[in-house]
C-alpha atoms as a PDB file:
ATOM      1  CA  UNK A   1       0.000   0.000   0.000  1.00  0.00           C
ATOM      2  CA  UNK A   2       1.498   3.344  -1.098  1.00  0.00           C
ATOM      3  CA  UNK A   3       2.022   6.414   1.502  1.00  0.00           C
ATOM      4  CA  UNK A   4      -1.022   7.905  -0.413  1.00  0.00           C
ATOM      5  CA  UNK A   5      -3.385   4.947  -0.127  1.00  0.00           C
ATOM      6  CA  UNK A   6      -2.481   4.580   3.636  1.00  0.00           C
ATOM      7  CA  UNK A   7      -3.899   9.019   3.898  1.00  0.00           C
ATOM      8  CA  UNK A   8      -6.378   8.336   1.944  1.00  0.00           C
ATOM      9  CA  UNK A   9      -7.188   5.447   3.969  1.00  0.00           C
ATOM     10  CA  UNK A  10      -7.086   7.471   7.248  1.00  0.00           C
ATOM     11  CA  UNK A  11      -8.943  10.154   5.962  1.00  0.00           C
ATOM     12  CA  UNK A  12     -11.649   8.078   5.620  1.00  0.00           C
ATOM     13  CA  UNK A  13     -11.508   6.560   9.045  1.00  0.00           C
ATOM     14  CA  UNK A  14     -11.882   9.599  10.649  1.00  0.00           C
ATOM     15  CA  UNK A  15     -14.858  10.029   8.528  1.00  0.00           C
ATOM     16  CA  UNK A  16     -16.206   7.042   9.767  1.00  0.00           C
ATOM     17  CA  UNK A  17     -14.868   7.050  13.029  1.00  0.00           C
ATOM     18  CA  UNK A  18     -16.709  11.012  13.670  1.00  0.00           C
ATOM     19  CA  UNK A  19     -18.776   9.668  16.873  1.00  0.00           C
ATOM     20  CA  UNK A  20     -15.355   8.727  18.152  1.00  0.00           C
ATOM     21  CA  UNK A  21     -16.697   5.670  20.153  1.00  0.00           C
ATOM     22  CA  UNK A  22     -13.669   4.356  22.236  1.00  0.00           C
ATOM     23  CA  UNK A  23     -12.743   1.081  20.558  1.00  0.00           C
ATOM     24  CA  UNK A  24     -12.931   3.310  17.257  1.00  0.00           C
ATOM     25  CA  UNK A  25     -10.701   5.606  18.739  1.00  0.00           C
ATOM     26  CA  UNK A  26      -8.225   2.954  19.398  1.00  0.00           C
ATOM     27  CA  UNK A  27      -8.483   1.206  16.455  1.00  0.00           C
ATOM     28  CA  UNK A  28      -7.815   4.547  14.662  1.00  0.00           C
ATOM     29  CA  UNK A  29      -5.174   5.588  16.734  1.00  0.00           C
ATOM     30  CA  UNK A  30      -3.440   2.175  16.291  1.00  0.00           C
ATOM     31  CA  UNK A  31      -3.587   1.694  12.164  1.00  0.00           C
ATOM     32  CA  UNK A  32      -2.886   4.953  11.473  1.00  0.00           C
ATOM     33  CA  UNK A  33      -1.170   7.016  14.376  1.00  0.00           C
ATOM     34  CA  UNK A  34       2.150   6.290  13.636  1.00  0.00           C
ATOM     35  CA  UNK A  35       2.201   7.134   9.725  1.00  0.00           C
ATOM     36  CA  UNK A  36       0.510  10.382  10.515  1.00  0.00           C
ATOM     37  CA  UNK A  37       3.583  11.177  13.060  1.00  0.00           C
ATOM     38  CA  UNK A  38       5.785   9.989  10.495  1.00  0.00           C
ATOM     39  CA  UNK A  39       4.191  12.173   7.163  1.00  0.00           C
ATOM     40  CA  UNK A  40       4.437  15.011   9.615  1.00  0.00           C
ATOM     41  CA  UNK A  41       8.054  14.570  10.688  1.00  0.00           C
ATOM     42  CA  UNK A  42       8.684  14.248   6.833  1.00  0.00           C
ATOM     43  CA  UNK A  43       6.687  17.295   5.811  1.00  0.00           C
ATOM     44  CA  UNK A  44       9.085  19.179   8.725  1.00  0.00           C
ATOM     45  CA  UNK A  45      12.300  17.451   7.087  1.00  0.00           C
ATOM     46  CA  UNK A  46      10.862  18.628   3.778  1.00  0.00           C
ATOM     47  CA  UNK A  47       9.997  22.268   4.743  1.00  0.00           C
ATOM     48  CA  UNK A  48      13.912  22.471   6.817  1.00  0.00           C
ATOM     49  CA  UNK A  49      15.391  21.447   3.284  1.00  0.00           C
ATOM     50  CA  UNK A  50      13.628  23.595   1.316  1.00  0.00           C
ATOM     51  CA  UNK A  51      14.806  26.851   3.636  1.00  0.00           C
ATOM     52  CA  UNK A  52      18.414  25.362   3.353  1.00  0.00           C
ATOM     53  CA  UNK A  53      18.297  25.049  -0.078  1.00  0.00           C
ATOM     54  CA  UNK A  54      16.788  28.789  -0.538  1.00  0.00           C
ATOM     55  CA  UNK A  55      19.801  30.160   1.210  1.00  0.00           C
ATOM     56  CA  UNK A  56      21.674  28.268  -0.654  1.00  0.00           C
ATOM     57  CA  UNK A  57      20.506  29.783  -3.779  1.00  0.00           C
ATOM     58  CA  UNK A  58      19.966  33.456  -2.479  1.00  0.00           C
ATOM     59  CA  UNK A  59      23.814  33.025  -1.678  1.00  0.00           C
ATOM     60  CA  UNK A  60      24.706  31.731  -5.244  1.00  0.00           C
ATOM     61  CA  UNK A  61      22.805  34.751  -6.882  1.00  0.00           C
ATOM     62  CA  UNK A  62      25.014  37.031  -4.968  1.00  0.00           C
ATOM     63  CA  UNK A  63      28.018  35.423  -5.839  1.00  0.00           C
ATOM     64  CA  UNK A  64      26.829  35.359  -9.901  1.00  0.00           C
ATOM     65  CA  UNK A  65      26.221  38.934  -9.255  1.00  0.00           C
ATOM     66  CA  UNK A  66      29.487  39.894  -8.348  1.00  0.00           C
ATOM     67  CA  UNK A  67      31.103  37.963 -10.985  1.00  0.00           C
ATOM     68  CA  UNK A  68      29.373  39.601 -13.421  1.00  0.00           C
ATOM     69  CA  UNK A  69      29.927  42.630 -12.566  1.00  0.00           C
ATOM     70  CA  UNK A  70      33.682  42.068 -12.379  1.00  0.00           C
ATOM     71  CA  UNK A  71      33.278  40.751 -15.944  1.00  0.00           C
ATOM     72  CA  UNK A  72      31.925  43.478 -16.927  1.00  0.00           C
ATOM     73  CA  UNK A  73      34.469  45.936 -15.663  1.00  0.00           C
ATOM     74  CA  UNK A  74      37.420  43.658 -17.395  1.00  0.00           C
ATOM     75  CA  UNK A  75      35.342  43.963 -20.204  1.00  0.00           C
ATOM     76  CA  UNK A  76      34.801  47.527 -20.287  1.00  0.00           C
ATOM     77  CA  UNK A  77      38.992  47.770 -20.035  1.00  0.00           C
ATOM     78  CA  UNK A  78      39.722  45.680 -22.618  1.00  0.00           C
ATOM     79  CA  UNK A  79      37.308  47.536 -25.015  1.00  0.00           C
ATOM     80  CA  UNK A  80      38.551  50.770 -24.098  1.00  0.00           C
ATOM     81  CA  UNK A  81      42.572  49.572 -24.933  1.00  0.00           C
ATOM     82  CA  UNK A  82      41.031  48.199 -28.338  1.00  0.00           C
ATOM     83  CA  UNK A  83      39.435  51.380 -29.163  1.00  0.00           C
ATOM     84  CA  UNK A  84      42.510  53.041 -28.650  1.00  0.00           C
ATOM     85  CA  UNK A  85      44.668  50.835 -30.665  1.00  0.00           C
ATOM     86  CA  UNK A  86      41.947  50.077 -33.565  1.00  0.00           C
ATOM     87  CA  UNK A  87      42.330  53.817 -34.945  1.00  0.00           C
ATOM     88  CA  UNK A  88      43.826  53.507 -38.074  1.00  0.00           C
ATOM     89  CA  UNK A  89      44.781  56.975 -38.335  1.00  0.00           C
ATOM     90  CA  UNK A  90      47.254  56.242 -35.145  1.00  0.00           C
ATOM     91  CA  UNK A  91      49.342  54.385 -37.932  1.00  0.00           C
ATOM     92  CA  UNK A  92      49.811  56.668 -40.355  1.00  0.00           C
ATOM     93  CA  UNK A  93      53.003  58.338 -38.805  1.00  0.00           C
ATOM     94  CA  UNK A  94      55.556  56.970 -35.715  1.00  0.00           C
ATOM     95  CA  UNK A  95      54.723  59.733 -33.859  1.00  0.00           C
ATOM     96  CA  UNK A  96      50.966  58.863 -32.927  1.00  0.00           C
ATOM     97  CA  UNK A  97      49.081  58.077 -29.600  1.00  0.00           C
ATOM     98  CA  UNK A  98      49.337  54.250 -29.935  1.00  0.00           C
ATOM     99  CA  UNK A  99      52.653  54.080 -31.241  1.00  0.00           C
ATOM    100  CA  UNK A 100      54.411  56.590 -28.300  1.00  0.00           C
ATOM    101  CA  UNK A 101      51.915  54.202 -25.975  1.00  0.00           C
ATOM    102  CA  UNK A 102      53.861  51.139 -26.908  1.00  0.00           C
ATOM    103  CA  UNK A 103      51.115  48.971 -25.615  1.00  0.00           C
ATOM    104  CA  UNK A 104      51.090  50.048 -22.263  1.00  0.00           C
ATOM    105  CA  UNK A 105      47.326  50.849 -22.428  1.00  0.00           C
ATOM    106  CA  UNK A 106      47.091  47.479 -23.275  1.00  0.00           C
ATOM    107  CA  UNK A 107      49.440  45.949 -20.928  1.00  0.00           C
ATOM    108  CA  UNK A 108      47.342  47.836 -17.940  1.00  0.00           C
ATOM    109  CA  UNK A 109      43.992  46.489 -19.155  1.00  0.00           C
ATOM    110  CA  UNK A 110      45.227  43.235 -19.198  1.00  0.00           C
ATOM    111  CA  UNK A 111      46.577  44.040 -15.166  1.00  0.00           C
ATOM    112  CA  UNK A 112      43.663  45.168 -14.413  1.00  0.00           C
ATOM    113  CA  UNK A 113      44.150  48.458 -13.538  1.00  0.00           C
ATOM    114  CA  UNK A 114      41.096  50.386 -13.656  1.00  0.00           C
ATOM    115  CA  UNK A 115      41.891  53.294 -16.088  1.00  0.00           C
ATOM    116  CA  UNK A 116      43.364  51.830 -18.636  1.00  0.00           C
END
């Protein structure tokens, strides 16, 4: 008999069982008492795990977070040093921005200094 059958089962004793007559009451309290106790501790275990495991979650969405927005920042460096090295114009002559720079804008991103 499944876990189901058995409440189902119970249910419908204390249907029948409503006047409570004492031998009813025992035979109740002896078929089904103990699953009850036990569905109940379960639905406790259930509803402990299911706080754990929203903590558990709320913490991994912070953590997500704050990767992200690291990526982004790197992100945001690197495309800055690219933009500054992706004018073509800085090419024409050896005495432009990205030649005198040598890479170092680059170099920093890559660091991770902030202003790159």
């Amino acid at each position: 008999m499944t876990n189901a059958d058995r409440l189902a089962k119970a249910i419908q004793a204390l249907g029948e069982f409503a006047d409570l007559k004492a031998e009813y009451a025992i035979k109740f309290v002896d078929e089904y008492a103990e699953f009850l106790i036990q569905r109940a501790e379960r639905v406790e275990e259930s509803e402990k795990e299911n706080k754990r495991l929203e903590k558990f979650i709320d913490n991994l969405q912070v953590v997500h977070f704050t990767e992200l927005q690291t990526e982004k920042a790197e992100n945001a460096r690197y495309k800055q040093a690219l933009e500054f090295y992706a004018d073509e114009q800085d090419y024409i002559t050896f005495d432009s921005p990205a030649v005198r720079d040598s890479g170092y804008k680059a170099r920093k991103a890559l660091r991770g200094d902030k202003h790159a």
